[in-house]
Protein backbone atom coordinates (compact mmCIF):
# COMPACT_ATOMS: atom_id res chain seq x y z
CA UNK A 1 38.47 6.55 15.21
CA UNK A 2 38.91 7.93 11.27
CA UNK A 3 37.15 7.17 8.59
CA UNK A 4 38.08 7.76 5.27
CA UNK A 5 37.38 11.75 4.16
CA UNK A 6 36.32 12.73 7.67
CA UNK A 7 39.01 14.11 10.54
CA UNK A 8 39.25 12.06 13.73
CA UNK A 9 35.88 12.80 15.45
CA UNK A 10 36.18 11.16 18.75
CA UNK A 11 40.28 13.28 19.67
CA UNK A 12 37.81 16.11 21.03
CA UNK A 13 37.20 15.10 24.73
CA UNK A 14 34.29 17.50 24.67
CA UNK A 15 33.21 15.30 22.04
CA UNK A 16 33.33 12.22 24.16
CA UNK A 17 32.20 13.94 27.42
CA UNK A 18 28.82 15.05 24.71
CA UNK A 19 28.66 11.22 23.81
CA UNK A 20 28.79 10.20 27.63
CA UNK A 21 26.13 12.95 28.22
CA UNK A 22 23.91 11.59 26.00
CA UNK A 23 23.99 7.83 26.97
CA UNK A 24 23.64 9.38 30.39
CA UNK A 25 20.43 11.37 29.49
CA UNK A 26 18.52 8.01 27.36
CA UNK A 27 19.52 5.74 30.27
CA UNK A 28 18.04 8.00 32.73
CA UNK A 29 14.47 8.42 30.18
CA UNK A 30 14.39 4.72 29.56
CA UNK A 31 14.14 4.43 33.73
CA UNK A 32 11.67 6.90 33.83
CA UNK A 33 8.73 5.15 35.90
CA UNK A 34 6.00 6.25 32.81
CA UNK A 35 8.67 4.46 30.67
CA UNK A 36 9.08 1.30 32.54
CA UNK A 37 5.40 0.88 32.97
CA UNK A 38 3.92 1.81 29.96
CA UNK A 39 6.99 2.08 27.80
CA UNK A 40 4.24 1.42 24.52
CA UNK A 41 2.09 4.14 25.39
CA UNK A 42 4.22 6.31 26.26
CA UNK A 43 6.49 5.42 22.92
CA UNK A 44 3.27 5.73 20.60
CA UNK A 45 2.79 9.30 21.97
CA UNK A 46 6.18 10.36 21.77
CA UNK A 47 6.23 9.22 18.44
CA UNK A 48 3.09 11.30 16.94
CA UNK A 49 4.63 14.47 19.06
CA UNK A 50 7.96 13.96 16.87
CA UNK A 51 5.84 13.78 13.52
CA UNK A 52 3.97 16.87 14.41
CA UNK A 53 6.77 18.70 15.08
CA UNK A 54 9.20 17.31 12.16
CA UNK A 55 6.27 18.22 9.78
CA UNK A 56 5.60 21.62 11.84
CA UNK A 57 9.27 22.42 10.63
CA UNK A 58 8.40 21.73 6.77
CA UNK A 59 5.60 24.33 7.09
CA UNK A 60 2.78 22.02 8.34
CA UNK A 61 0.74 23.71 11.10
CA UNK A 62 1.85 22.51 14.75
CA UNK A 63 -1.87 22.77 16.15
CA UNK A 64 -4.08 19.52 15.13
CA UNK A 65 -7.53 20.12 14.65
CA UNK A 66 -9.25 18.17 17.45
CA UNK A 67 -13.05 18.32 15.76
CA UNK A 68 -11.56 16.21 12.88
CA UNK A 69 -11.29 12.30 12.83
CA UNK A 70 -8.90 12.79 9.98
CA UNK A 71 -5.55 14.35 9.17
CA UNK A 72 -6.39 16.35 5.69
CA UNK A 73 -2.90 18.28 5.97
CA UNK A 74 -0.47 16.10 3.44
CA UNK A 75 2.67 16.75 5.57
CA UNK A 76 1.09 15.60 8.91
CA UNK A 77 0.16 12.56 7.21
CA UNK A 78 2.97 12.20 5.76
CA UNK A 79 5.13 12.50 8.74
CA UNK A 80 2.71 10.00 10.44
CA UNK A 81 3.68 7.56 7.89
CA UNK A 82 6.85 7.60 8.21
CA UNK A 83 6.56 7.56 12.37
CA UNK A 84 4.16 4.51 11.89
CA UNK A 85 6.65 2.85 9.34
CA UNK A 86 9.47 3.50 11.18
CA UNK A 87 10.01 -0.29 12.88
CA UNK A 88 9.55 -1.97 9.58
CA UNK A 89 12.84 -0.47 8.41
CA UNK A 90 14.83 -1.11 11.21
CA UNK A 91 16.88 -3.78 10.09
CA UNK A 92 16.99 -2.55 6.28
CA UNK A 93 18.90 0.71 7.15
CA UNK A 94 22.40 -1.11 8.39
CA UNK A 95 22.75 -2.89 5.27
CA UNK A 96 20.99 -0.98 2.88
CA UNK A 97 20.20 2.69 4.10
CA UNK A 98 19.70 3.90 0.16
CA UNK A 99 16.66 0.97 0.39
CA UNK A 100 15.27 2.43 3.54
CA UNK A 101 14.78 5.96 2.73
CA UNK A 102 13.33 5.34 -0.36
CA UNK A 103 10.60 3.72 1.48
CA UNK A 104 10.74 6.46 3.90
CA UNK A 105 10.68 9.13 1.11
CA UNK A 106 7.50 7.06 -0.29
CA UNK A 107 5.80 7.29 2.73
CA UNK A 108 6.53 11.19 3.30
CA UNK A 109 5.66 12.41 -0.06
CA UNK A 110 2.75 10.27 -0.73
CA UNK A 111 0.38 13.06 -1.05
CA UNK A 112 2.75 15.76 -2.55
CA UNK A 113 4.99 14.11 -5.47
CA UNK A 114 3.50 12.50 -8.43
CA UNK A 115 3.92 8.32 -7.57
CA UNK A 116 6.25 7.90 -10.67
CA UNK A 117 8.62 10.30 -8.36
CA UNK A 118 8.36 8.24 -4.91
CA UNK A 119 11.70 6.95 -3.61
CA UNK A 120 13.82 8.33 -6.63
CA UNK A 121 16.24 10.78 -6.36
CA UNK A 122 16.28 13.85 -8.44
CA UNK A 123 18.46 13.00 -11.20
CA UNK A 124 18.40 16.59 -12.60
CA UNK A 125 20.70 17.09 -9.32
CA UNK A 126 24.09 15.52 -9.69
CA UNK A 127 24.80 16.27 -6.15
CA UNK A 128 21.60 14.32 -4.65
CA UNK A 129 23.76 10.98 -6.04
CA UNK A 130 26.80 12.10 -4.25
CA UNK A 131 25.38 12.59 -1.11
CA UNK A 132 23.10 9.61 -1.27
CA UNK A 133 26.38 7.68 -1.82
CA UNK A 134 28.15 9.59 1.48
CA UNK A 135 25.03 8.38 3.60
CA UNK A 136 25.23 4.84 2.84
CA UNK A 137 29.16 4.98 3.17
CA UNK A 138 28.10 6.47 6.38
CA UNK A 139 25.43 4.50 7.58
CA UNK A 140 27.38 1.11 6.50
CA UNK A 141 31.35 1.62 7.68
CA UNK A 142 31.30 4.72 10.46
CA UNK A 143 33.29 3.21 13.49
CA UNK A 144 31.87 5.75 15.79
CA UNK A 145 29.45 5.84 19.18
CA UNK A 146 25.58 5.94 18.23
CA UNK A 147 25.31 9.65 18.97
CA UNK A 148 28.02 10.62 16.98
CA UNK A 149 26.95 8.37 13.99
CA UNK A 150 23.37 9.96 14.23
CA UNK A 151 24.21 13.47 14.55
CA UNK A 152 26.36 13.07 11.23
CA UNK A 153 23.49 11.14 9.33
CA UNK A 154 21.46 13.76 10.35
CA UNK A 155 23.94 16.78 8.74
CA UNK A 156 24.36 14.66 6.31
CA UNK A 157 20.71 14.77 5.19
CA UNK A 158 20.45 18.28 5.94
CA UNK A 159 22.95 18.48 3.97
């Protein structure tokens, strides 16, 4: 499948055999007994574990402090936020991915970008508009299998 300014992704049959792999591997989790008994509980926690460890990789201590009823570290709460706000945006980011990270960047940065800033892109950068425009063509036309589209959103952003 092509799509305009990208090479054929899925020719590489180590690509498909990863894609395969992968469906294999969430099929398998989501018949995990934990998950088909307490798929909520066991979603909630694997949800804070993936905040503390995506704001553990922007510098935010991995530990929590378990004598505290609050988070006071402005990356943990951000990052718990966005885990929190996550469902909200699920149907915004098909048809309007630009939409849903702005709310996702407003719920990140709360705590470490003057509000005037939340959910605007630096326009100091012209590449930030560039990319932000390859995302949503992304996010809105790419013809490929869910773990191929997400691992390229994800460079994408990295990016």
């Amino acid at each position: 499948m092509a799509h305009p300014g990208l090479p054929d992704l899925m020719g590489s049959a180590a690509l498909n055999d990863a894609v395969e792999d992968a469906r294999a591997a969430i099929t398998a989790l989501r018949r995990h007994p934990a998950n088909r008994t307490g798929w909520p509980r066991t979603a909630a926690a694997a949800s804070i574990r993936a905040a503390r460890a995506s704001a553990a990789l922007d510098g935010a201590p991995l530990a929590l402090d378990l004598d505290s009823d609050t988070v006071t570290d402005p990356i943990v709460a951000g990052a718990l936020r966005v885990a929190a706000g996550l469902g909200s945006l699920t149907s915004i980011w098909p048809r309007a991915p630009l939409q849903a990270l702005a709310r996702l960047h407003t719920l990140a940065a709360a705590d470490l970008v003057p509000t005037g800033e939340l959910g605007r892109p630096r326009t100091t950068d012209p590449r930030v508009g560039g990319g932000l425009a390859r995302l949503a063509a992304l996010i809105t036309t790419a013809p490929w299998p869910a773990p191929v589209q997400v691992a390229l959103v994800h460079a994408e952003l990295l990016t």
